[in-house]
PDB file of N, CA and C in Angstrom:
ATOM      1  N   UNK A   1      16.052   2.237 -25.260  1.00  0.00           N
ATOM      2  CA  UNK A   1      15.849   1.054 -24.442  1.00  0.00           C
ATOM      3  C   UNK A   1      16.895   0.976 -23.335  1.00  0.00           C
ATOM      4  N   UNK A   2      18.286   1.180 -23.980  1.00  0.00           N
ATOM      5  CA  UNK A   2      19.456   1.507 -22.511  1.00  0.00           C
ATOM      6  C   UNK A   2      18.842   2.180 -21.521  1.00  0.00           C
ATOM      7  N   UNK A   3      18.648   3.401 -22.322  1.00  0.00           N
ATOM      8  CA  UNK A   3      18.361   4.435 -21.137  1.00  0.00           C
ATOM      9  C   UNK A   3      17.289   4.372 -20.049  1.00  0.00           C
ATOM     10  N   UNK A   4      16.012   3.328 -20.605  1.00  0.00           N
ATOM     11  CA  UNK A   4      15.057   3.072 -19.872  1.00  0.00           C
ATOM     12  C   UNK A   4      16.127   1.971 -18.395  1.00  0.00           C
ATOM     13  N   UNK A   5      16.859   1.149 -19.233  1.00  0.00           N
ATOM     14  CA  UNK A   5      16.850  -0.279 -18.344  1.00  0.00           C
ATOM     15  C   UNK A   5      17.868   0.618 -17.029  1.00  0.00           C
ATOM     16  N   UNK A   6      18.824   1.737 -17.436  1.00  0.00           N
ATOM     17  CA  UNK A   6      19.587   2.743 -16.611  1.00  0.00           C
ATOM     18  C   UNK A   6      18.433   3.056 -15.355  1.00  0.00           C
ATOM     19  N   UNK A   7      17.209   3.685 -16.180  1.00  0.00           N
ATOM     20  CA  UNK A   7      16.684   4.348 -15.148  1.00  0.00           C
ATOM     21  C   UNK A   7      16.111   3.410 -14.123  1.00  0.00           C
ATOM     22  N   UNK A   8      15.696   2.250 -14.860  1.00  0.00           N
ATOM     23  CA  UNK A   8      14.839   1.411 -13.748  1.00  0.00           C
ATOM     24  C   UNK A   8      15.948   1.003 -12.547  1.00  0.00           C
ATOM     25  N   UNK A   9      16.911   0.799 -13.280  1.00  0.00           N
ATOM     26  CA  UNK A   9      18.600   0.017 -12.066  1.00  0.00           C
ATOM     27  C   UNK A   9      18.771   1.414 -11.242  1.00  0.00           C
ATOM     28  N   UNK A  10      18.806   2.507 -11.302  1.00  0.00           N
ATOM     29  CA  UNK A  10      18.985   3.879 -10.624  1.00  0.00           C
ATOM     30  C   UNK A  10      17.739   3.815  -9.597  1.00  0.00           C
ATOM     31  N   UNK A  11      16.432   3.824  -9.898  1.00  0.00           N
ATOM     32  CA  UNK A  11      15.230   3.648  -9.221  1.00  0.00           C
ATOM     33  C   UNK A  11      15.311   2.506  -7.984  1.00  0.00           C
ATOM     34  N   UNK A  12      15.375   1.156  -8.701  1.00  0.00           N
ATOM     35  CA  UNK A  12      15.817   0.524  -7.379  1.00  0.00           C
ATOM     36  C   UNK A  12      17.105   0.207  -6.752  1.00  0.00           C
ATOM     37  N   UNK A  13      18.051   1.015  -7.212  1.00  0.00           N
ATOM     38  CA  UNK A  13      19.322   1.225  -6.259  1.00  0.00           C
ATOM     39  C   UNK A  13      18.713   2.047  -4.666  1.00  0.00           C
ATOM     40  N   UNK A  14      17.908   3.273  -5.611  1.00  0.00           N
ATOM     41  CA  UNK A  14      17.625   4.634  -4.710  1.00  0.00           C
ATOM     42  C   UNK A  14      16.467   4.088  -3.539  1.00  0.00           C
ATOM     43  N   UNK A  15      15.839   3.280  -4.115  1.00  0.00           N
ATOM     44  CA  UNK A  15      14.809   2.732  -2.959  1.00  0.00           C
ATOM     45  C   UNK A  15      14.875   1.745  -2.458  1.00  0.00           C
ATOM     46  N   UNK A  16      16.075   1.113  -2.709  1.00  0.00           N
ATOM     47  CA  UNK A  16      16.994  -0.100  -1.947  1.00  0.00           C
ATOM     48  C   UNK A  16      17.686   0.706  -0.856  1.00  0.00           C
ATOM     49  N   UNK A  17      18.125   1.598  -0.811  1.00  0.00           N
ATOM     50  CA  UNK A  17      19.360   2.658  -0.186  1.00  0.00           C
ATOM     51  C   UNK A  17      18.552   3.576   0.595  1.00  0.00           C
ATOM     52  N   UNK A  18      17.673   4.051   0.338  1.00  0.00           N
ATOM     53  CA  UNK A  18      16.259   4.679   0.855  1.00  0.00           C
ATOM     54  C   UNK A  18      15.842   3.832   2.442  1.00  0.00           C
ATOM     55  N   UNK A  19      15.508   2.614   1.990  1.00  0.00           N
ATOM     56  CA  UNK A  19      14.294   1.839   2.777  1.00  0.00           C
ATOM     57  C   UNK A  19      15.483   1.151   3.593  1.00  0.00           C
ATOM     58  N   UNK A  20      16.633   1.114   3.229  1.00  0.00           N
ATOM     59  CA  UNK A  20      17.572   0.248   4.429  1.00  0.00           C
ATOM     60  C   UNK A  20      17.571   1.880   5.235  1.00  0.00           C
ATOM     61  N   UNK A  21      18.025   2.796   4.695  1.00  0.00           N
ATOM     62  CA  UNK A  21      18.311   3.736   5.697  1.00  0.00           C
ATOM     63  C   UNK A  21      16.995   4.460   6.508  1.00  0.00           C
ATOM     64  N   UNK A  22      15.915   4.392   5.999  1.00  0.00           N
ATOM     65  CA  UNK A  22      14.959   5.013   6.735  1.00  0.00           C
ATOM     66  C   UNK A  22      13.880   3.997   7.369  1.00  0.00           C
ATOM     67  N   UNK A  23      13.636   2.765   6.914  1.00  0.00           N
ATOM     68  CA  UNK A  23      12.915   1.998   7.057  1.00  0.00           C
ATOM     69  C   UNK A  23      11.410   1.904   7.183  1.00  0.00           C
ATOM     70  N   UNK A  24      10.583   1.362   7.460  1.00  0.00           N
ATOM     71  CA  UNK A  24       9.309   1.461   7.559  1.00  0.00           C
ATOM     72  C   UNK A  24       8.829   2.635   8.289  1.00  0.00           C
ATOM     73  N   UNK A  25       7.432   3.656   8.016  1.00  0.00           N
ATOM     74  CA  UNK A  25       7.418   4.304   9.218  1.00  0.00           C
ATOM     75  C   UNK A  25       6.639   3.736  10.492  1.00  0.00           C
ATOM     76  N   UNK A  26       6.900   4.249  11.609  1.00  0.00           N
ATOM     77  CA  UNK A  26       6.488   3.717  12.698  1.00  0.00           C
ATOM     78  C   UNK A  26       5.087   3.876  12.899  1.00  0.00           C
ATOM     79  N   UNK A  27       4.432   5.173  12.329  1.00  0.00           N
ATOM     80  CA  UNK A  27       3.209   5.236  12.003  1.00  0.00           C
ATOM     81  C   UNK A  27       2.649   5.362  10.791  1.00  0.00           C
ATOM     82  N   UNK A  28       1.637   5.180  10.606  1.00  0.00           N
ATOM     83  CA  UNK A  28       0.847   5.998   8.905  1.00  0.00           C
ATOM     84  C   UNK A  28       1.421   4.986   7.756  1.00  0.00           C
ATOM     85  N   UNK A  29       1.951   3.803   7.804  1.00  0.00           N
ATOM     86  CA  UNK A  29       1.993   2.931   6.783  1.00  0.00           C
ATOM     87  C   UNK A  29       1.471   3.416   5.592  1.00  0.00           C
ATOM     88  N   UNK A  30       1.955   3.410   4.334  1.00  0.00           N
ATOM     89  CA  UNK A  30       1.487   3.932   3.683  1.00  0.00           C
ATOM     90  C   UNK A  30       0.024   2.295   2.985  1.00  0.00           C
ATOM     91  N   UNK A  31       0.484   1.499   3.120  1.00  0.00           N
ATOM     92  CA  UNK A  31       0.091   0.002   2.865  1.00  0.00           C
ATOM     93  C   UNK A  31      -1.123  -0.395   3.621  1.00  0.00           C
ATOM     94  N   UNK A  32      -1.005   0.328   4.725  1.00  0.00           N
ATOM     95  CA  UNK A  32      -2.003  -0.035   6.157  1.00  0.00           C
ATOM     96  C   UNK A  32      -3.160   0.897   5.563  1.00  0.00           C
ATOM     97  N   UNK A  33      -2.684   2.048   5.626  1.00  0.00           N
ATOM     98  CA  UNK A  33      -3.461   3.489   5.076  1.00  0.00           C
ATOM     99  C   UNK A  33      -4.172   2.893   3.987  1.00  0.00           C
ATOM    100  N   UNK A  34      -4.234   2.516   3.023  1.00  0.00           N
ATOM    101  CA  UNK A  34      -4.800   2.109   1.976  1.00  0.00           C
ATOM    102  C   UNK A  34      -5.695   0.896   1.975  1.00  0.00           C
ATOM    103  N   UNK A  35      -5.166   0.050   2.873  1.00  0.00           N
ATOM    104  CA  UNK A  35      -6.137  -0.720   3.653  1.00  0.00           C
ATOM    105  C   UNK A  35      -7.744  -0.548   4.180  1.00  0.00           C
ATOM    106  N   UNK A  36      -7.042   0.720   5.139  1.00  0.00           N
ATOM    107  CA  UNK A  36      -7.775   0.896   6.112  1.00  0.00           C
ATOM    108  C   UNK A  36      -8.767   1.718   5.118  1.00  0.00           C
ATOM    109  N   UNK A  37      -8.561   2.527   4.581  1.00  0.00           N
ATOM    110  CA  UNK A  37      -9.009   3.159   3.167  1.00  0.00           C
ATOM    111  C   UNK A  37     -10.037   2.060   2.270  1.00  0.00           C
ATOM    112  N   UNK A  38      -9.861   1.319   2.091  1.00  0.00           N
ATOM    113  CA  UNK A  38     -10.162   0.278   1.284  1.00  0.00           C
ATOM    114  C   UNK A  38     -11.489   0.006   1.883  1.00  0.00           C
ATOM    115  N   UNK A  39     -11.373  -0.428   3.384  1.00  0.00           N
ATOM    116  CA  UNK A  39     -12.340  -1.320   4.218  1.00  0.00           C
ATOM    117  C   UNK A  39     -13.265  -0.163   4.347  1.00  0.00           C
ATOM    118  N   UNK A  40     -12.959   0.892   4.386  1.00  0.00           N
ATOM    119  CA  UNK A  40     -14.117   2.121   5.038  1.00  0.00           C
ATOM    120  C   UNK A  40     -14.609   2.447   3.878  1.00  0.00           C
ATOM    121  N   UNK A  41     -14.463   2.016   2.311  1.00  0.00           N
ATOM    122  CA  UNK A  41     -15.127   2.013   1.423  1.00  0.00           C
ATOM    123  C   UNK A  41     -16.538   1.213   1.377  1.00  0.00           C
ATOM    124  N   UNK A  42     -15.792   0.169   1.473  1.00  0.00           N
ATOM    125  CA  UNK A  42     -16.182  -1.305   1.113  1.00  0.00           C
ATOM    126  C   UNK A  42     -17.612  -1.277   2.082  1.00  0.00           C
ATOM    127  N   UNK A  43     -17.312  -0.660   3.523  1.00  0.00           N
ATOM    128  CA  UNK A  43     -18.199  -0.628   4.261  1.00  0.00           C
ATOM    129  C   UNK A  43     -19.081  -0.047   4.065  1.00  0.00           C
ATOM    130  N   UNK A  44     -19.131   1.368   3.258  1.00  0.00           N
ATOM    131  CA  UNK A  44     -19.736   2.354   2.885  1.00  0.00           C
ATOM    132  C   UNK A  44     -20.796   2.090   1.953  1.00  0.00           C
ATOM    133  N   UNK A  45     -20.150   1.385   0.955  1.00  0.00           N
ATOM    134  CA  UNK A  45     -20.747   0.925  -0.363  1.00  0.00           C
ATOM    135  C   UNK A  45     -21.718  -0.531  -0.033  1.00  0.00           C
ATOM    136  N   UNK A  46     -21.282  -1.276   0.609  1.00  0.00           N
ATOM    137  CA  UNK A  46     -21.993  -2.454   1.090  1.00  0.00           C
ATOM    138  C   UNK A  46     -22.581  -2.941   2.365  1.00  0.00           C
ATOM    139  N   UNK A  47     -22.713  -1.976   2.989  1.00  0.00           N
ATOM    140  CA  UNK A  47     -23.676  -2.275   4.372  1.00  0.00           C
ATOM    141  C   UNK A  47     -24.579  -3.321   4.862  1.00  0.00           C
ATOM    142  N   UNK A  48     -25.157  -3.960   3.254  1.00  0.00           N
ATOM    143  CA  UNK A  48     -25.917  -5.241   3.732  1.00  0.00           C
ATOM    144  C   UNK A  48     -24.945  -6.609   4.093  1.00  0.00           C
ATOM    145  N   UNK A  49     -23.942  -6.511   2.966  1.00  0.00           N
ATOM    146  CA  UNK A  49     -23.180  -7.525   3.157  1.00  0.00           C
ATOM    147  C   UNK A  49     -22.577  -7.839   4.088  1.00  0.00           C
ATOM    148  N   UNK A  50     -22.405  -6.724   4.595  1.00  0.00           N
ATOM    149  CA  UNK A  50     -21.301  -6.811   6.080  1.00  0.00           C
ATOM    150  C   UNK A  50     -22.612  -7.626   7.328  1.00  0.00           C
ATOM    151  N   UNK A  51     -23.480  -7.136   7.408  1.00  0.00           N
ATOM    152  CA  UNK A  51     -24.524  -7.349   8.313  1.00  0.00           C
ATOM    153  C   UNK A  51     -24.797  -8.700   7.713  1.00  0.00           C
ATOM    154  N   UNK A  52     -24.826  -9.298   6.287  1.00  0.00           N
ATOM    155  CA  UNK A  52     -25.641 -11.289   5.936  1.00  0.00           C
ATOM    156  C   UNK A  52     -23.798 -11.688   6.727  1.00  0.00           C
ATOM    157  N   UNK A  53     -23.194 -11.131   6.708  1.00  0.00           N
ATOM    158  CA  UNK A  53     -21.729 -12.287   6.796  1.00  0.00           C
ATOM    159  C   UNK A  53     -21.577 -11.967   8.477  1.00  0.00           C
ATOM    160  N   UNK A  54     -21.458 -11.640   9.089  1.00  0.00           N
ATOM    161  CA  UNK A  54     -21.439 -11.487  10.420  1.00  0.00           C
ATOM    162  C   UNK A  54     -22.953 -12.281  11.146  1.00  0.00           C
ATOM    163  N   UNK A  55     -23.615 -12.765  10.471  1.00  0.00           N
ATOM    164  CA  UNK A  55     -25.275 -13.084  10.634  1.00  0.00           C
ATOM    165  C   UNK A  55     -25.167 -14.883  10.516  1.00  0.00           C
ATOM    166  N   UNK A  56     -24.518 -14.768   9.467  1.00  0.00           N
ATOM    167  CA  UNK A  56     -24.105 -16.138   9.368  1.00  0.00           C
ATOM    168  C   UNK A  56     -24.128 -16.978   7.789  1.00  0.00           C
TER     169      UNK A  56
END
């Protein structure tokens, strides 16, 4: 159980120390990406819906 609670405090030291020094990227979000991912599903799979909600 130590050793777990070690690793998790090491993990977000490293991606505390990480993300101040490198910061967001300027392109390719990884957050956006998955998004955008998401919607081109959604679109894929549901074509009617998109067309009744834009319709009214």
């Amino acid at each position: 159980m130590r050793g777990q609670w070690a690793a998790d405090a090491v993990g977000l030291l490293a991606g505390y120390a990480l993300d101040a020094w490198l910061g967001d990227p300027r392109r390719l979000h990884p957050v956006a990406g998955f998004g955008q991912a998401a919607g081109a599903l959604e679109r894929r799979l549901h074509p009617a819906d998109r067309a009744t909600r834009a319709g009214g």
